[in-house]
C-alpha atoms as a PDB file:
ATOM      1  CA  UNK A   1     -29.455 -75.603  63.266  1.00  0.00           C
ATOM      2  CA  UNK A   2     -27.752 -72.101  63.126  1.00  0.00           C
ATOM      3  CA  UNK A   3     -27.783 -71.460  60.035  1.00  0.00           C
ATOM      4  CA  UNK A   4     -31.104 -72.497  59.616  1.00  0.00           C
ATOM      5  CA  UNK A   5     -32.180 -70.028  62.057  1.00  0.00           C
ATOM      6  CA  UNK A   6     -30.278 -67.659  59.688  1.00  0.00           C
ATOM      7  CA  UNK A   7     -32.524 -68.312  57.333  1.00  0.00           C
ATOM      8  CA  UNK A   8     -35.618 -68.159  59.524  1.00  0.00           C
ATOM      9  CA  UNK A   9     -34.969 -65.469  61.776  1.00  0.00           C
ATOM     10  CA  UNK A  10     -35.187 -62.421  59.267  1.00  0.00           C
ATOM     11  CA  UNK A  11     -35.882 -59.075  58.931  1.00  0.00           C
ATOM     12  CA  UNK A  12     -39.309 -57.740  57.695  1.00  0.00           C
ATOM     13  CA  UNK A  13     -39.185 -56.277  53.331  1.00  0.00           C
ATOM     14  CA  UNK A  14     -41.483 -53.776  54.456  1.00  0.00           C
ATOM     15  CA  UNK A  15     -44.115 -54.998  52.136  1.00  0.00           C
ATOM     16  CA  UNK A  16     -46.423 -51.912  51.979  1.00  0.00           C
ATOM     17  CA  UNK A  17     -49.381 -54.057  50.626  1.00  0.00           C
ATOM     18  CA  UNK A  18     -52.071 -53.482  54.072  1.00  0.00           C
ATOM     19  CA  UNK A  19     -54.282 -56.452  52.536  1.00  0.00           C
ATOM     20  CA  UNK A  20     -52.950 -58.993  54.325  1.00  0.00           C
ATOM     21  CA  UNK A  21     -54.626 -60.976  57.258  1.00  0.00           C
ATOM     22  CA  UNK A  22     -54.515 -60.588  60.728  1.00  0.00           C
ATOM     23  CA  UNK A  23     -55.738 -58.412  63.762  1.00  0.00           C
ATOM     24  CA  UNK A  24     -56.542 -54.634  63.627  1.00  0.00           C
ATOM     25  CA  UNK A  25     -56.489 -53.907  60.172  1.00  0.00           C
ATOM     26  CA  UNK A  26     -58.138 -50.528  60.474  1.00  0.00           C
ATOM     27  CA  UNK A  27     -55.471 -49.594  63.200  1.00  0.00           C
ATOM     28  CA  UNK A  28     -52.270 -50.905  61.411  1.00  0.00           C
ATOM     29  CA  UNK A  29     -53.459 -48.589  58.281  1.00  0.00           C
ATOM     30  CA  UNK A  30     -53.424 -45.631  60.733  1.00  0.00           C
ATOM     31  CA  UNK A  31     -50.262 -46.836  62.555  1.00  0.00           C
ATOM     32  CA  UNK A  32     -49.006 -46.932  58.582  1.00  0.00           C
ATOM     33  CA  UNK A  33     -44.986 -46.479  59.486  1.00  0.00           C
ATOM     34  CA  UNK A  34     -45.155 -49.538  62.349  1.00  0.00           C
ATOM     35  CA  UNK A  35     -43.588 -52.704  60.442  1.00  0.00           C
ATOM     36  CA  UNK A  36     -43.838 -54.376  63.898  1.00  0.00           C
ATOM     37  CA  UNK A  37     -43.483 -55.123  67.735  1.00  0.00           C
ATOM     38  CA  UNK A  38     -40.399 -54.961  70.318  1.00  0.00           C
ATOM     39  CA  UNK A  39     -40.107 -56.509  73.410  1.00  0.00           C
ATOM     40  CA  UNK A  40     -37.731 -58.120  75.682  1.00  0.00           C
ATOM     41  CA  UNK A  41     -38.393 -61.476  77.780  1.00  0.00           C
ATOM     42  CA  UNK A  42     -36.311 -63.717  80.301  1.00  0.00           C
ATOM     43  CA  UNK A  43     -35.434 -67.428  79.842  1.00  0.00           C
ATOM     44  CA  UNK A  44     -34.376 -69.744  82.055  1.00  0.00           C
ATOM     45  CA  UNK A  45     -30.424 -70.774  81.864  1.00  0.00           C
ATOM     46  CA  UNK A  46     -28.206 -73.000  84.145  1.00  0.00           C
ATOM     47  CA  UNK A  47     -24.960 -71.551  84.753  1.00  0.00           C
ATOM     48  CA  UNK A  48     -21.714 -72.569  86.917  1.00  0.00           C
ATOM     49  CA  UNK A  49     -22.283 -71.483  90.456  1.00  0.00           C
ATOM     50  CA  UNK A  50     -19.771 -68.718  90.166  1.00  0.00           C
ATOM     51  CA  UNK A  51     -21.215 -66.421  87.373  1.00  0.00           C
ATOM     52  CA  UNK A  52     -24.608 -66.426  88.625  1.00  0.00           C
ATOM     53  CA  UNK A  53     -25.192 -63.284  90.262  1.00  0.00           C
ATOM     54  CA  UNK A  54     -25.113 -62.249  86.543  1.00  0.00           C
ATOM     55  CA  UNK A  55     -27.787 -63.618  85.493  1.00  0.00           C
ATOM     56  CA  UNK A  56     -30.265 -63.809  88.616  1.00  0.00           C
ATOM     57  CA  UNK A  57     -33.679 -63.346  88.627  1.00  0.00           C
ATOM     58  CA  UNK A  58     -35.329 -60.713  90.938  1.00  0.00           C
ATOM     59  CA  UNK A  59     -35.949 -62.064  94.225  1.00  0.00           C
ATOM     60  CA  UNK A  60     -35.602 -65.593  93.159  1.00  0.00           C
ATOM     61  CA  UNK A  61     -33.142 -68.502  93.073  1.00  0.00           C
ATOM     62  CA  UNK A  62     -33.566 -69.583  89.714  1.00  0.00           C
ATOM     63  CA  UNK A  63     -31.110 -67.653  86.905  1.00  0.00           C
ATOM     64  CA  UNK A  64     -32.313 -66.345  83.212  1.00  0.00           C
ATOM     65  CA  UNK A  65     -30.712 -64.920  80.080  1.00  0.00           C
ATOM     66  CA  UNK A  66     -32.491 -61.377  78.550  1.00  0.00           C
ATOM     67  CA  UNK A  67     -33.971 -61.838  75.207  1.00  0.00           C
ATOM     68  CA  UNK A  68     -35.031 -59.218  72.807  1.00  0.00           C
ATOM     69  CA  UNK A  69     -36.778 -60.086  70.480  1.00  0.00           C
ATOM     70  CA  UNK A  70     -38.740 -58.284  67.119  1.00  0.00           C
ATOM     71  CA  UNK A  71     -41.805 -59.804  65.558  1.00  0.00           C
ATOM     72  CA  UNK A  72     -44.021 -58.662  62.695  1.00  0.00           C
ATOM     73  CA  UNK A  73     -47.707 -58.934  62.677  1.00  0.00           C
ATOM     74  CA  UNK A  74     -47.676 -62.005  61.833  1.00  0.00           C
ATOM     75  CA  UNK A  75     -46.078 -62.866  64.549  1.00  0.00           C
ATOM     76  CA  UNK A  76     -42.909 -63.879  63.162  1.00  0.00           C
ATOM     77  CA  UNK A  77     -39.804 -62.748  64.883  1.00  0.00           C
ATOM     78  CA  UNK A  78     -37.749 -60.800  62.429  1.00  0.00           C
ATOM     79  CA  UNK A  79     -34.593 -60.169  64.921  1.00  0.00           C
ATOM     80  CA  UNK A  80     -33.326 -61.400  68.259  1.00  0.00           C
ATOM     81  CA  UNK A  81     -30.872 -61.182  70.533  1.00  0.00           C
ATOM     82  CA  UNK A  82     -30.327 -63.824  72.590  1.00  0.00           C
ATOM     83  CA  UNK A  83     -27.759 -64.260  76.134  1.00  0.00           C
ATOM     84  CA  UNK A  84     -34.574 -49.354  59.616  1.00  0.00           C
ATOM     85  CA  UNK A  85     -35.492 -47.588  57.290  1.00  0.00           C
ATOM     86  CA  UNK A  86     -35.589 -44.009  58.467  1.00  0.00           C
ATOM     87  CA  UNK A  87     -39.670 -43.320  58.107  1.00  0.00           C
ATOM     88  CA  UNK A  88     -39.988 -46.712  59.698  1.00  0.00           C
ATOM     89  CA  UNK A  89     -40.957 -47.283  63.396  1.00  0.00           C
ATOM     90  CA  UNK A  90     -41.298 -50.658  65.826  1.00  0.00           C
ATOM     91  CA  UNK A  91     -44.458 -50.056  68.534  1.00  0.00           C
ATOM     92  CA  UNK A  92     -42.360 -50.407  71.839  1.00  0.00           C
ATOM     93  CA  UNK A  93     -43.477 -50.044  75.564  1.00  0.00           C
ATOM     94  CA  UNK A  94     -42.366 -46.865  77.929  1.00  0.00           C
ATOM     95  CA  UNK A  95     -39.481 -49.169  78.671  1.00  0.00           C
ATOM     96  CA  UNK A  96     -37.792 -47.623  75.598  1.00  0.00           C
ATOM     97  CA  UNK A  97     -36.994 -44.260  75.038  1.00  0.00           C
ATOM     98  CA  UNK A  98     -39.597 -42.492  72.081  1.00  0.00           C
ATOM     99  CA  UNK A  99     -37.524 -41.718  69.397  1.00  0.00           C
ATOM    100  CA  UNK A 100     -36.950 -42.122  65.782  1.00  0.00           C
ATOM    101  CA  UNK A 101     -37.466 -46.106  65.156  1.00  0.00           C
ATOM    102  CA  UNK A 102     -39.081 -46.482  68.408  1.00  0.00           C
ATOM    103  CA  UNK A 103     -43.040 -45.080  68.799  1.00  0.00           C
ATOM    104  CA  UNK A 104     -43.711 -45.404  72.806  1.00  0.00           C
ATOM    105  CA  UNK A 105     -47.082 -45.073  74.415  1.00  0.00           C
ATOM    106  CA  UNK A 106     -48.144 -42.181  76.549  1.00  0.00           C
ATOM    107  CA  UNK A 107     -46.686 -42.268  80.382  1.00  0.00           C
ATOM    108  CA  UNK A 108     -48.925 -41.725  83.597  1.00  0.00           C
ATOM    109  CA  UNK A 109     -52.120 -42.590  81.213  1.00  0.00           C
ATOM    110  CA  UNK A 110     -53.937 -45.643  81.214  1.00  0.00           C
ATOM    111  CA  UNK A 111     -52.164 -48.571  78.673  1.00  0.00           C
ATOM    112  CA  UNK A 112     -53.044 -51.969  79.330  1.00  0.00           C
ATOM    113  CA  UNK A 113     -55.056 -53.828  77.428  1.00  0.00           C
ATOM    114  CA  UNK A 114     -56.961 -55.323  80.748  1.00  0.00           C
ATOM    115  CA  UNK A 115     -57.787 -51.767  81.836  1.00  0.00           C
ATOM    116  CA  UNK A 116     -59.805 -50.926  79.088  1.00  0.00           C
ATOM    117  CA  UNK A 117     -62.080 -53.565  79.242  1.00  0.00           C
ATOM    118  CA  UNK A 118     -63.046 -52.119  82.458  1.00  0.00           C
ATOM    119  CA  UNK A 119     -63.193 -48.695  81.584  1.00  0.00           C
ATOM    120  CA  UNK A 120     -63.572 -47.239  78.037  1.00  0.00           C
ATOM    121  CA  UNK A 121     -60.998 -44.706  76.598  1.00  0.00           C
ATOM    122  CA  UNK A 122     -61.615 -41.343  77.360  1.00  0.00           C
ATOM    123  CA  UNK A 123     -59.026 -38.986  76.515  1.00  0.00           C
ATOM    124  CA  UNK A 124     -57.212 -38.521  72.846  1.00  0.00           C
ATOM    125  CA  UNK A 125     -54.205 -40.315  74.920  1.00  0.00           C
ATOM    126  CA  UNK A 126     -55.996 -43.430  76.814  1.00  0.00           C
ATOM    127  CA  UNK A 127     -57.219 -43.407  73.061  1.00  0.00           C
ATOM    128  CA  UNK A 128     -53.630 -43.658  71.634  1.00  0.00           C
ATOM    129  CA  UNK A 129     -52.859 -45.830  74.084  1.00  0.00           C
ATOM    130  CA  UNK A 130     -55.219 -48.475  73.591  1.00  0.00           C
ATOM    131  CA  UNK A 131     -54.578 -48.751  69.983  1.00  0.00           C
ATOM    132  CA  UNK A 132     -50.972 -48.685  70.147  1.00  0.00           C
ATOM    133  CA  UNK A 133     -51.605 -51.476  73.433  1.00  0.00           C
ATOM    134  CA  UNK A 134     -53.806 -53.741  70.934  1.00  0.00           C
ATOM    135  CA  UNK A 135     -51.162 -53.642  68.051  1.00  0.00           C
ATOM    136  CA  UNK A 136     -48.124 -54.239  70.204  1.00  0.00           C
ATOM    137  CA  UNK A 137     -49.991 -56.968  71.622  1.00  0.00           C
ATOM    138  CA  UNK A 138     -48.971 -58.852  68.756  1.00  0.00           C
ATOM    139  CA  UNK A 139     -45.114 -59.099  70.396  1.00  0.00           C
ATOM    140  CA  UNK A 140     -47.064 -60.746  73.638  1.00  0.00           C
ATOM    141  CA  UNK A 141     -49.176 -63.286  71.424  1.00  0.00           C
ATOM    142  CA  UNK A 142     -45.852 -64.814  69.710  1.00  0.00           C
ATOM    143  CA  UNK A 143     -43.857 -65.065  73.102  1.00  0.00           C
ATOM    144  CA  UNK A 144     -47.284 -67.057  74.041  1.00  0.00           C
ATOM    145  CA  UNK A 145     -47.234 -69.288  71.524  1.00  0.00           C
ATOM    146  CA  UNK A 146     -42.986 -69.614  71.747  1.00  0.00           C
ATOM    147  CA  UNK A 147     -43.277 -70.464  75.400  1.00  0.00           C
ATOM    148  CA  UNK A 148     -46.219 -73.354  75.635  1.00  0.00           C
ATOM    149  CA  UNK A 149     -44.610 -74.721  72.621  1.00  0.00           C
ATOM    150  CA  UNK A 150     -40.864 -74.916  73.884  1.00  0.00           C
ATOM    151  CA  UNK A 151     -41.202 -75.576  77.848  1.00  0.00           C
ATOM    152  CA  UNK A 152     -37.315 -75.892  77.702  1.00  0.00           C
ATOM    153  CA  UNK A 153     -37.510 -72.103  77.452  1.00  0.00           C
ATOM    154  CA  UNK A 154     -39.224 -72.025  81.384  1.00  0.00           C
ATOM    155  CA  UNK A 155     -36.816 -75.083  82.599  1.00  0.00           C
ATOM    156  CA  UNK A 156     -33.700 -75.288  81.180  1.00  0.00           C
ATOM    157  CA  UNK A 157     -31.517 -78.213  80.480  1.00  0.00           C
ATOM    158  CA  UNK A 158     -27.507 -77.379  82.317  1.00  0.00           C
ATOM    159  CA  UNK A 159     -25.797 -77.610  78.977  1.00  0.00           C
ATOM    160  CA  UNK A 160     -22.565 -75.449  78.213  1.00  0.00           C
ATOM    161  CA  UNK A 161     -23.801 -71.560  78.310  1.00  0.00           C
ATOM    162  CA  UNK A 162     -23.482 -71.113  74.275  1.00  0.00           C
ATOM    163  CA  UNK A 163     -25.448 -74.756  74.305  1.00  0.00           C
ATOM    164  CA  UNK A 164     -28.274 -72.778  75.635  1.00  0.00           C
ATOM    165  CA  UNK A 165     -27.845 -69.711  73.797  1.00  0.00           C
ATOM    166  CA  UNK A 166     -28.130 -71.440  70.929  1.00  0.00           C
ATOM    167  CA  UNK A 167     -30.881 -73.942  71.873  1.00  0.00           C
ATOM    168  CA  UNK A 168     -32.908 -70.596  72.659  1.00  0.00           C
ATOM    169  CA  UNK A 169     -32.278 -69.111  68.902  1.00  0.00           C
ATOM    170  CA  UNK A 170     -32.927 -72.122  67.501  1.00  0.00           C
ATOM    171  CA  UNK A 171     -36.679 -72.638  69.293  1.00  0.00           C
ATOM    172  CA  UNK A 172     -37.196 -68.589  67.825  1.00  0.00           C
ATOM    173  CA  UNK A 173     -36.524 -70.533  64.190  1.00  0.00           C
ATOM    174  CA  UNK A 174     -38.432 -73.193  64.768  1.00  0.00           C
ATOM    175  CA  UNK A 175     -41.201 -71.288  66.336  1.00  0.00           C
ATOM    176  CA  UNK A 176     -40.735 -69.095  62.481  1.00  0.00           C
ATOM    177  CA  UNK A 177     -40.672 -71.987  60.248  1.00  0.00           C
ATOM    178  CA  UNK A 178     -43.899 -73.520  61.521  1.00  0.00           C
ATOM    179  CA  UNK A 179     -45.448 -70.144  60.800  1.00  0.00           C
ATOM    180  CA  UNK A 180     -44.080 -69.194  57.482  1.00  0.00           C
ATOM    181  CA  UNK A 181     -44.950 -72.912  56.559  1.00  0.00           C
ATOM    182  CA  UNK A 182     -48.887 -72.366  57.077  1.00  0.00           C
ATOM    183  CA  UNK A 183     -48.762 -75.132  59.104  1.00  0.00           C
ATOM    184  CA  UNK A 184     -51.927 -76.739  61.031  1.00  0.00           C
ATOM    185  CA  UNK A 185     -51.457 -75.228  64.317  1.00  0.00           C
ATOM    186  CA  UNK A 186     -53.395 -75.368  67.530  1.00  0.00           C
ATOM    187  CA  UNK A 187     -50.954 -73.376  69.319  1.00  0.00           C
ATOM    188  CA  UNK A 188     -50.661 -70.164  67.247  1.00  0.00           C
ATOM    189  CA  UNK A 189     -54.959 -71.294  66.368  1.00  0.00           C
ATOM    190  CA  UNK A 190     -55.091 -70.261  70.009  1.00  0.00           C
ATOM    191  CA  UNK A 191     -53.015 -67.218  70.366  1.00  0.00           C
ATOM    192  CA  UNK A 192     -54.616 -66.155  67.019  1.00  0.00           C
ATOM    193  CA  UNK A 193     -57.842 -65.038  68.961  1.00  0.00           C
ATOM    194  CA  UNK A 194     -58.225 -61.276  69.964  1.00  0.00           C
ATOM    195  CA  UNK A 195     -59.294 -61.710  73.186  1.00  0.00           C
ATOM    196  CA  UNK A 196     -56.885 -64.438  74.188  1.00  0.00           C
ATOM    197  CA  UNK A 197     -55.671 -64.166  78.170  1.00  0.00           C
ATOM    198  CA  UNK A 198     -51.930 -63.298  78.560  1.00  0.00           C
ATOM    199  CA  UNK A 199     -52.128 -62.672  82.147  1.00  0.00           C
ATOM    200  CA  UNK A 200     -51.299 -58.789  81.908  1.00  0.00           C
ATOM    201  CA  UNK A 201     -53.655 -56.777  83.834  1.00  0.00           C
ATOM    202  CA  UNK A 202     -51.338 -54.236  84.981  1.00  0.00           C
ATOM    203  CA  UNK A 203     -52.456 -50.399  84.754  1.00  0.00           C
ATOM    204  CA  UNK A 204     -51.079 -47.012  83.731  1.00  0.00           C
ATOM    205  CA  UNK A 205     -47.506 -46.461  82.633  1.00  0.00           C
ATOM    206  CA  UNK A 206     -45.589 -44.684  85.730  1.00  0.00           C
ATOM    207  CA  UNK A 207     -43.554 -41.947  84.505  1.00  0.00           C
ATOM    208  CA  UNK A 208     -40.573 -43.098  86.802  1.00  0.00           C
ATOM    209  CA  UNK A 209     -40.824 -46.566  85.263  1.00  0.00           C
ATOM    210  CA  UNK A 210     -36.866 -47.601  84.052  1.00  0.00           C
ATOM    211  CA  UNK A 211     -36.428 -46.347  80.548  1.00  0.00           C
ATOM    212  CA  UNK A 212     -34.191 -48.313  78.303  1.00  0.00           C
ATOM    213  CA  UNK A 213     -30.533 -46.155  77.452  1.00  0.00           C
ATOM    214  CA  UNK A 214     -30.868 -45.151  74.100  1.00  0.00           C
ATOM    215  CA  UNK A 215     -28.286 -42.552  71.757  1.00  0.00           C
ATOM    216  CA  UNK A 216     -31.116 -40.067  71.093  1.00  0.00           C
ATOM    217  CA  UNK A 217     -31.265 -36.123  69.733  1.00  0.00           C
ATOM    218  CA  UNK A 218     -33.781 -33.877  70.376  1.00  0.00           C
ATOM    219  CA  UNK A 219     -34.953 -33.800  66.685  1.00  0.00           C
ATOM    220  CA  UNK A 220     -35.617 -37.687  66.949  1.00  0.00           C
ATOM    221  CA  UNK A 221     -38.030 -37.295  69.692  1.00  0.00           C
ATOM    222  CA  UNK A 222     -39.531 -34.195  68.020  1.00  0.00           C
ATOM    223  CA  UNK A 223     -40.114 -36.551  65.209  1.00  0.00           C
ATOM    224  CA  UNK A 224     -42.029 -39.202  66.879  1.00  0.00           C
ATOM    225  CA  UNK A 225     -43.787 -36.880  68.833  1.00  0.00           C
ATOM    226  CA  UNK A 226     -45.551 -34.859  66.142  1.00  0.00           C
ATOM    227  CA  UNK A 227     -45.898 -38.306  64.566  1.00  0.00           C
ATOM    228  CA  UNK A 228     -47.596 -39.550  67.668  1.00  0.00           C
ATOM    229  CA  UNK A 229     -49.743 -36.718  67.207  1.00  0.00           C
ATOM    230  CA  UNK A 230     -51.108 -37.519  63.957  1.00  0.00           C
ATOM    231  CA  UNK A 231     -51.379 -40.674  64.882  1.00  0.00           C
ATOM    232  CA  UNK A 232     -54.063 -39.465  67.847  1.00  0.00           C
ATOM    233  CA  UNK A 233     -55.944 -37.006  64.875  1.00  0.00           C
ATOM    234  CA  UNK A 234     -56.657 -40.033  62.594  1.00  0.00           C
ATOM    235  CA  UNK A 235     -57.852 -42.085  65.694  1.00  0.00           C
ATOM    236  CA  UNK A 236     -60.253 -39.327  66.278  1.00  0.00           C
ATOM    237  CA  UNK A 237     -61.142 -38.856  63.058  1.00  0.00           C
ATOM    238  CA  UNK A 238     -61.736 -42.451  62.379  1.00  0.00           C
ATOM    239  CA  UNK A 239     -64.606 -42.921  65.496  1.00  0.00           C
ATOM    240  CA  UNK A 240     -66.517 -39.476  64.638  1.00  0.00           C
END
C-alpha cells in the first residue's frame, strides 16, 4: 500500500494549460502563479499512555497526529506529511508566513468565506481576500470529502503508531486514485458544489494569530507582496 501511495500521492507538472474544469476559472487565471492549496489538519491516533501529552488535543482527552497536506485544484493532494519552482506559489492561510512559495491573505481584514455572504467586499483587501478565501477553499473541499469517506481518520483503530501513520497516507492515496480514476462519486459529486457547507464561519484574520516558523529574507516577502499587489489591480480591473 506504500508504494502505491508513492505513486498516487504526487506532485503537481505545473501544467500551464487554464482550460481545465473546475471552480473559479476567472480567478485562478488572475491568481496565474498558484498551482494549489496548503493546509494542515488533525487526525485521530491511539498512542501508549506514556507519550500522550505529545500528541493531545486542546482541551480534550482524545490524542491526534498533525497532517499537512497539499492539494491541487482538483483536489488531489500532491504532498503530505503525515505523524517549487521559484515563480510558483501555494494559496496558504495567515497561519504561514507570506513569502516566496507561500501567498497569505491580508491580516485584521475580513477572510472567510461565511463573512462575505453577509456582507459584500468593500475594500481592494476584503476584495483580495475573498478571492484568495474562494480558491484556497479548494484545500477545505478535499479534507471534506477525505474525512466522510475514511471515518477511521475521526476514530482511530490502537494499532502500532507507524500502523496508523501509514493507514493515514494510505486513505490520502486512496482518496487520489478514486479521483484521478474519474470515478462515479457521490462524495467528491457533493463537495464539488460551490456553495457546499464546511462549517467555517469564522471572521477576520487577527494579526496576533500564531504564524507558522518559516526561514524567510526580506526580499522573499518583498516579492509576494508586490505580487499580492498585482494580484489586487487585476481583481479591480476585472469588476470595472
Amino acid at each position: 500500500m506504500m508504494l502505491f501511495a508513492k505513486d498516487m500521492i504526487v506532485p503537481t507538472s505545473f501544467n500551464p494549460n487554464r482550460n481545465i474544469s473546475g471552480h473559479n476559472k476567472r480567478l485562478r487565471k488572475i491568481f496565474k502563479g498558484a498551482v494549489g492549496a496548503l493546509d494542515g489538519t488533525l487526525k485521530h491516533v491511539v498512542v501508549p499512555t506514556r507519550q500522550q501529552d505529545l500528541y493531545r488535543g486542546r482541551g480534550k482527552g482524545d490524542c491526534y497526529q498533525n497532517v499537512l497536506a497539499i492539494c491541487d485544484f482538483n483536489m488531489i493532494f500532491t504532498f503530505l506529511v503525515a505523524g517549487w519552482e521559484r515563480d510558483k506559489y501555494y494559496l496558504c492561510d495567515a497561519a504561514y508566513a507570506h513569502i516566496r512559495g507561500f501567498m497569505a491573505p491580508y491580516r485584521n481584514v475580513r477572510y472567510w468565506l461565511g463573512d462575505f455572504r453577509r456582507r459584500r467586499a468593500l475594500t481592494n483587501k476584503e476584495k483580495f481576500n475573498h478571492a484568495h478565501a474562494k480558491l484556497r477553499n479548494v484545500i477545505e473541499r478535499a479534507y471534506g470529502v477525505l474525512k466522510a469517506r475514511f471515518p477511521i481518520l475521526k476514530r482511530m483503530t490502537p494499532f502500532p503508531l507507524e500502523t496508523q501513520r501509514n493507514v493515514t497516507v494510505a486513505c490520502f492515496a486512496l482518496h487520489n486514485f478514486i479521483r484521478k480514476q474519474g470515478l462515479d462519486n457521490e462524495l467528491f459529486t457533493q463537495y464539488d458544489q460551490p456553495g457546499v457547507s464546511l462549517g467555517n464561519s469564522r471572521g477576520k484574520i487577527d494579526a496576533d494569530e500564531d504564524e507558522v516558523e518559516a526561514l524567510d529574507t526580506a526580499s522573499d516577502r518583498e516579492y509576494m507582496t508586490q505580487l499580492r499587489d498585482e494580484i489586487i489591480e487585476q481583481l479591480m480591473q476585472s469588476t470595472e
